[in-house]
C-alpha atoms as a PDB file:
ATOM      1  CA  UNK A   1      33.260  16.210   7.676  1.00  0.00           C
ATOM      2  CA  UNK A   2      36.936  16.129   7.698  1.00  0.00           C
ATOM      3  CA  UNK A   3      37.303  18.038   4.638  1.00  0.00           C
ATOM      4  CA  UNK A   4      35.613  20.521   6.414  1.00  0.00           C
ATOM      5  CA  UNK A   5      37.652  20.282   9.726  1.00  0.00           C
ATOM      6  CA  UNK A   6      40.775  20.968   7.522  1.00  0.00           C
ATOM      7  CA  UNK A   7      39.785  23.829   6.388  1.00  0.00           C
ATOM      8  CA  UNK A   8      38.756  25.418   9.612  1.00  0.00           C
ATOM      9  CA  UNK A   9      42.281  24.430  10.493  1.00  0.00           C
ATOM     10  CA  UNK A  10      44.029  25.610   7.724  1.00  0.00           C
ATOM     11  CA  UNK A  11      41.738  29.045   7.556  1.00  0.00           C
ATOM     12  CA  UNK A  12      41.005  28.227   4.096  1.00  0.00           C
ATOM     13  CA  UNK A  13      43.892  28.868   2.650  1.00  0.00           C
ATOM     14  CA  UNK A  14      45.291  26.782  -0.201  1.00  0.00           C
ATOM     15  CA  UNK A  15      42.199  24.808  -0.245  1.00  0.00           C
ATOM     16  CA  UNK A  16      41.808  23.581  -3.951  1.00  0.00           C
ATOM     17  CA  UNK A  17      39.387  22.852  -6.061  1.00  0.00           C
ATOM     18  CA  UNK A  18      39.906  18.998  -5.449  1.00  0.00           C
ATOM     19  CA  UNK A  19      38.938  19.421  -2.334  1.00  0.00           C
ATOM     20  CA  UNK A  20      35.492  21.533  -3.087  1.00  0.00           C
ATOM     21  CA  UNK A  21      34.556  18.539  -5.493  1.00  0.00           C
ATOM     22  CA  UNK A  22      35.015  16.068  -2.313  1.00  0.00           C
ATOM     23  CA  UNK A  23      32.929  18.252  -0.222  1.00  0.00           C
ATOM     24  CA  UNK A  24      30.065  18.471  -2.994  1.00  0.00           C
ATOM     25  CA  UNK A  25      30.120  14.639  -3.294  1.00  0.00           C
ATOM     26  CA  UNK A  26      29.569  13.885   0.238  1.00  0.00           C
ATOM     27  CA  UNK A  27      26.906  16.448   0.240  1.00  0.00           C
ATOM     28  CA  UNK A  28      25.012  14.670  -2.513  1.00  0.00           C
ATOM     29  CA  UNK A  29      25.271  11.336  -1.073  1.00  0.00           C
ATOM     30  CA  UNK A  30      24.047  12.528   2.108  1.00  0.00           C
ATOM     31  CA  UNK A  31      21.335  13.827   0.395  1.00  0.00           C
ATOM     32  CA  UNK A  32      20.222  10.762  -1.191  1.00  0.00           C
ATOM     33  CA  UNK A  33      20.830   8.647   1.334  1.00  0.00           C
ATOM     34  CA  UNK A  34      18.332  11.348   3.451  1.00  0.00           C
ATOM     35  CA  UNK A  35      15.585  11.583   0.245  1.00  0.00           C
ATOM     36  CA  UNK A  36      15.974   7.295   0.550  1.00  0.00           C
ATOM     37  CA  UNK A  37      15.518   7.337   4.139  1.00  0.00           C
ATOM     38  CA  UNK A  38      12.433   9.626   4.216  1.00  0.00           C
ATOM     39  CA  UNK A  39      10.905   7.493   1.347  1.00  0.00           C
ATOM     40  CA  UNK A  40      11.087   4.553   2.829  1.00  0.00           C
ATOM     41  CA  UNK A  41      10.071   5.557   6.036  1.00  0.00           C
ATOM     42  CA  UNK A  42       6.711   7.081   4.693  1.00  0.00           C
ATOM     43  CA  UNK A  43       7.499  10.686   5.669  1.00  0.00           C
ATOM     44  CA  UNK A  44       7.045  12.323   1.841  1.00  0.00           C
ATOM     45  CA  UNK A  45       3.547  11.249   1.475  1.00  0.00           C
ATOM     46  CA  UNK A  46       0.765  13.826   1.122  1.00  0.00           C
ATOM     47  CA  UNK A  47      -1.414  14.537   3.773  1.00  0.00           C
ATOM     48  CA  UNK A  48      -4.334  13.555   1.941  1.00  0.00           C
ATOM     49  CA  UNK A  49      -3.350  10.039   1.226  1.00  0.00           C
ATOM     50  CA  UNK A  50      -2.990  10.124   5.307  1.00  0.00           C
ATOM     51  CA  UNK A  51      -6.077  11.117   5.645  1.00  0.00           C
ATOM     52  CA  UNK A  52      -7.831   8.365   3.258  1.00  0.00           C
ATOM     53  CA  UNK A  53      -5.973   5.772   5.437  1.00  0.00           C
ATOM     54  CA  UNK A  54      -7.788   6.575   8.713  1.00  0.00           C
ATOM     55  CA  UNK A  55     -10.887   6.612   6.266  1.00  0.00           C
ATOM     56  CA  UNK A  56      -9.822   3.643   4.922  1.00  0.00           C
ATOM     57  CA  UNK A  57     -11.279   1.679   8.086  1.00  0.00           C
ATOM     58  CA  UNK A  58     -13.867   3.852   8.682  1.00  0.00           C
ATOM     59  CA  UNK A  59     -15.523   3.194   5.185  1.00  0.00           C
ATOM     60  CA  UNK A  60     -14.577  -0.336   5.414  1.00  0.00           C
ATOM     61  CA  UNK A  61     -16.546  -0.469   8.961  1.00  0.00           C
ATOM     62  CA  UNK A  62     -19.356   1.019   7.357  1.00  0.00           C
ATOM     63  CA  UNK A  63     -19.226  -1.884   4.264  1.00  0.00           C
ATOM     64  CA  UNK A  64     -18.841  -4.318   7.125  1.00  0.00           C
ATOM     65  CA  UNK A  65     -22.408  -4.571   7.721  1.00  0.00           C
ATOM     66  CA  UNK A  66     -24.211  -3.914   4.674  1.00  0.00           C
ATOM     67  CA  UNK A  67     -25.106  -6.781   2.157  1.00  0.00           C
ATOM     68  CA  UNK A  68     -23.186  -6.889  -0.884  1.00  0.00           C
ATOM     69  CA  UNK A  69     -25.225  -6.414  -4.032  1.00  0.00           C
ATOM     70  CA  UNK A  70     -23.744  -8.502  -6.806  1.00  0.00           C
ATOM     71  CA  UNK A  71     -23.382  -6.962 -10.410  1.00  0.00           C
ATOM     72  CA  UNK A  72     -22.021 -10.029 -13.099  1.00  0.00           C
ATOM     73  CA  UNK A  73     -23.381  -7.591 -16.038  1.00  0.00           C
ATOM     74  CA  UNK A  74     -20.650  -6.702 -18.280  1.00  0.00           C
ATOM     75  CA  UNK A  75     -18.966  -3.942 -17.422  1.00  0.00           C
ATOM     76  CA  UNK A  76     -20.087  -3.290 -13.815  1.00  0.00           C
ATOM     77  CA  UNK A  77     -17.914  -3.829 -11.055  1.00  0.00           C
ATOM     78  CA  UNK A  78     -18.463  -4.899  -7.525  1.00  0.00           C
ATOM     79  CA  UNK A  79     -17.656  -2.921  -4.764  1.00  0.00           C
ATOM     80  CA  UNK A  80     -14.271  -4.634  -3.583  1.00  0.00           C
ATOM     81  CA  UNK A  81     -14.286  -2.642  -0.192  1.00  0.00           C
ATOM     82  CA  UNK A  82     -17.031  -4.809   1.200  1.00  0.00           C
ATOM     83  CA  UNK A  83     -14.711  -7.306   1.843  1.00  0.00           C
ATOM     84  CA  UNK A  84     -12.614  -7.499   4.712  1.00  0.00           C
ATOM     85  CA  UNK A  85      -9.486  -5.939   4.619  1.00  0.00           C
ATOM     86  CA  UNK A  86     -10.206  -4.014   1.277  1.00  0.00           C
ATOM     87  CA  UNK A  87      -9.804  -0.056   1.590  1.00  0.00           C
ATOM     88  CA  UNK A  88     -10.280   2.255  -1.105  1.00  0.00           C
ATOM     89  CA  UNK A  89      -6.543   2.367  -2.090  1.00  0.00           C
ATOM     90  CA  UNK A  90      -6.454  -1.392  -2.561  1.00  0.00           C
ATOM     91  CA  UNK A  91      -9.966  -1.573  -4.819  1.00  0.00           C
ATOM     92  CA  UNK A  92      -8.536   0.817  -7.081  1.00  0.00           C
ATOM     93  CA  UNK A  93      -4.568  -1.317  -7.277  1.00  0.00           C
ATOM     94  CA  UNK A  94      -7.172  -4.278  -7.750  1.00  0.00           C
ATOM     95  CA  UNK A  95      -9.085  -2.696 -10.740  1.00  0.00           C
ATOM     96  CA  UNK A  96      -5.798  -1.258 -12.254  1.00  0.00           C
ATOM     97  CA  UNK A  97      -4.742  -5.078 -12.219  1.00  0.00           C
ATOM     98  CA  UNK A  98      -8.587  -6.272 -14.069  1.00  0.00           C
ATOM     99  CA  UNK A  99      -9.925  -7.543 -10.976  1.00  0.00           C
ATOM    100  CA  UNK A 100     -13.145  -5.736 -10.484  1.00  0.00           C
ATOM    101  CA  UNK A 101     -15.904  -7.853  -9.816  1.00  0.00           C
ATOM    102  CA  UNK A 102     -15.768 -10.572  -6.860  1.00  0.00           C
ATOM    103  CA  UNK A 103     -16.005 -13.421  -9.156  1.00  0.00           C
ATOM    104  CA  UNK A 104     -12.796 -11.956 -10.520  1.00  0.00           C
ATOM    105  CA  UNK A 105     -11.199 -11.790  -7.534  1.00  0.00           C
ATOM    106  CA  UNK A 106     -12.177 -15.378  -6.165  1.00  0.00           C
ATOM    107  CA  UNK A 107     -10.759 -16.324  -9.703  1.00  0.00           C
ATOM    108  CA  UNK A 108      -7.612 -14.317  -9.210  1.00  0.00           C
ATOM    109  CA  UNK A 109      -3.780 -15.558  -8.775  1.00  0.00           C
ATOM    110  CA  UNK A 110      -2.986 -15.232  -5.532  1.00  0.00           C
ATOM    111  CA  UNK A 111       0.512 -14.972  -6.835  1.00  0.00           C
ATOM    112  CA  UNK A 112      -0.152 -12.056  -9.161  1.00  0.00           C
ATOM    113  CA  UNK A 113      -2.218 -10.390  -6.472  1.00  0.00           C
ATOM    114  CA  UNK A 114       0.451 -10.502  -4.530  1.00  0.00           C
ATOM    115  CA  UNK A 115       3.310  -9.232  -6.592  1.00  0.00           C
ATOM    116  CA  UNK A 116       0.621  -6.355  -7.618  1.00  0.00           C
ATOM    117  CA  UNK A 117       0.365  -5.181  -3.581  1.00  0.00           C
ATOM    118  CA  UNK A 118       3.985  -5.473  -3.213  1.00  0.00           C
ATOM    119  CA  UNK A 119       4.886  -3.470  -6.193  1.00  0.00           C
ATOM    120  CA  UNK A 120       2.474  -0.518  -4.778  1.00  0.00           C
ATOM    121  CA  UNK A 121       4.082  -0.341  -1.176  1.00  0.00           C
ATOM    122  CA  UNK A 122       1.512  -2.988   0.599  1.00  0.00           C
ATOM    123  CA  UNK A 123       4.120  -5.958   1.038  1.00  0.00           C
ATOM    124  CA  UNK A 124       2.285  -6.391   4.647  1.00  0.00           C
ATOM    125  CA  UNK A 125      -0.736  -7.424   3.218  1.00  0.00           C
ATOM    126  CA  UNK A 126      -2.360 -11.253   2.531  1.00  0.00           C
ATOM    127  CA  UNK A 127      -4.524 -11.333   0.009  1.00  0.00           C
ATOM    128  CA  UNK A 128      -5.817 -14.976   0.287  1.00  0.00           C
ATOM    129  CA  UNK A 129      -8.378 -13.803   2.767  1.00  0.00           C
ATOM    130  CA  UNK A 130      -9.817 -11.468   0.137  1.00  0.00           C
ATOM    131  CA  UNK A 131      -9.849 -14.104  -2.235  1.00  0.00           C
ATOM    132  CA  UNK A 132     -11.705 -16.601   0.409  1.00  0.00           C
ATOM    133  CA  UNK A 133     -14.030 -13.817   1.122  1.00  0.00           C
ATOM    134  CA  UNK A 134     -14.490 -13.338  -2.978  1.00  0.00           C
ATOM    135  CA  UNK A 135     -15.669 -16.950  -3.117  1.00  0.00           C
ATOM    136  CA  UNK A 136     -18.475 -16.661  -0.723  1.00  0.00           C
ATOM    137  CA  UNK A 137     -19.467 -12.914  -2.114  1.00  0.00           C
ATOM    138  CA  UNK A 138     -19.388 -14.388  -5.850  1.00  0.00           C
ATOM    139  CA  UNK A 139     -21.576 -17.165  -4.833  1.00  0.00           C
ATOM    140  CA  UNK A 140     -24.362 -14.898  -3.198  1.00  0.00           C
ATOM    141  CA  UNK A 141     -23.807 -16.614   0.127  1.00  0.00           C
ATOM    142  CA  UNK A 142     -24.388 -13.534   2.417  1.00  0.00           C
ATOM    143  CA  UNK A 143     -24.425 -15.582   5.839  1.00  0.00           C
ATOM    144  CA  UNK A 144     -21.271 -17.230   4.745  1.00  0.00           C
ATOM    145  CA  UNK A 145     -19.193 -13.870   4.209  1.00  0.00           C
ATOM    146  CA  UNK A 146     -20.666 -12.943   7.334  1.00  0.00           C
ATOM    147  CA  UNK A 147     -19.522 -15.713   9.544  1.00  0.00           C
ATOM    148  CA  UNK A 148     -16.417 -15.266   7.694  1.00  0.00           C
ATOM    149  CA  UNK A 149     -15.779 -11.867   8.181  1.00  0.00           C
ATOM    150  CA  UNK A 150     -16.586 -11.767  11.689  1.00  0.00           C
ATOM    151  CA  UNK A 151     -13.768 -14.539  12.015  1.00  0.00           C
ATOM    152  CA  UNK A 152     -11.260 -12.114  10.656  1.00  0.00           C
ATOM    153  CA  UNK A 153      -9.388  -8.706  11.429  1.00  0.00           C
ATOM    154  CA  UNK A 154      -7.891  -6.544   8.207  1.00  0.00           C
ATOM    155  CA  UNK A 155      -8.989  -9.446   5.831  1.00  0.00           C
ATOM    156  CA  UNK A 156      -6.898 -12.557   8.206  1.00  0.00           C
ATOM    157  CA  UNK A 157      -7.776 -14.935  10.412  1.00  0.00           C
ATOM    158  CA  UNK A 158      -7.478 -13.660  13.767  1.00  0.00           C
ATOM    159  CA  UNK A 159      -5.211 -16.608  15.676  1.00  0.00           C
END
């Protein structure tokens, strides 16, 4: 900004190349001080992954009240949005990790799980909720999860 004063003053006369290279500089750290800013604020992400967010608690709504069918063949996987708290975005960060079946997540690290939602952006979320709901899906106990889930809001206890 100053460089740039100076040269109004000075009409742009004598201005070196020293003092172009300055200018550039402070251009590129403004820009990527901006690009960090937007990131971290959430403004460069797509519309659609906007869009699956808002669906995100309308699916889970709609999982809210049916009964979780249990699959502990190999190689099926249980569907992880049932459980309070649990949008599509999270099942599939869950099954990237190996946890696709409830029994694998009531089995899970909490630690691990964790680090895994942190790494992806979801630092705000708890997953020992999940986990506690896992338990009581795993098991079969239907009246359980229930009670459970009524007793919570985005997969916590409501205080």
């Amino acid at each position: 900004m100053l460089l740039s004063l100076r040269i109004l003053e000075e009409g742009g006369s004598e201005v070196g190349l020293g003092n172009f290279v300055w200018l550039a500089l402070a251009v590129f750290f403004l820009m990527v001080f901006l690009g960090w800013l937007a990131s971290s604020k959430g403004w460069l992400k797509k519309e659609e992954e906007v869009v699956s967010t808002s669906q995100d608690h309308d699916s889970h709504d709609s999982h809210h009240d049916q009964k979780i069918e249990l699959s502990h063949a190999s190689g099926k996987k249980d569907d992880l949005t049932a459980l309070e708290g649990i949008g599509p975005k999270v099942a599939t960060l869950l099954t990237g990790i190996g946890i696709k079946t409830f029994e694998d997540l009531a089995t899970a690290d909490p630690v691990k799980v964790k680090a895994a939602l942190d790494g992806a952006g979801y630092a705000y979320m708890e997953p020992a909720g999940w986990i506690d709901q896992a338990v009581l899906a795993a098991r079969g106990d239907q009246a359980g999860l229930k009670k459970l889930q009524d007793a919570q809001k985005g997969g916590r206890k409501v205080a």
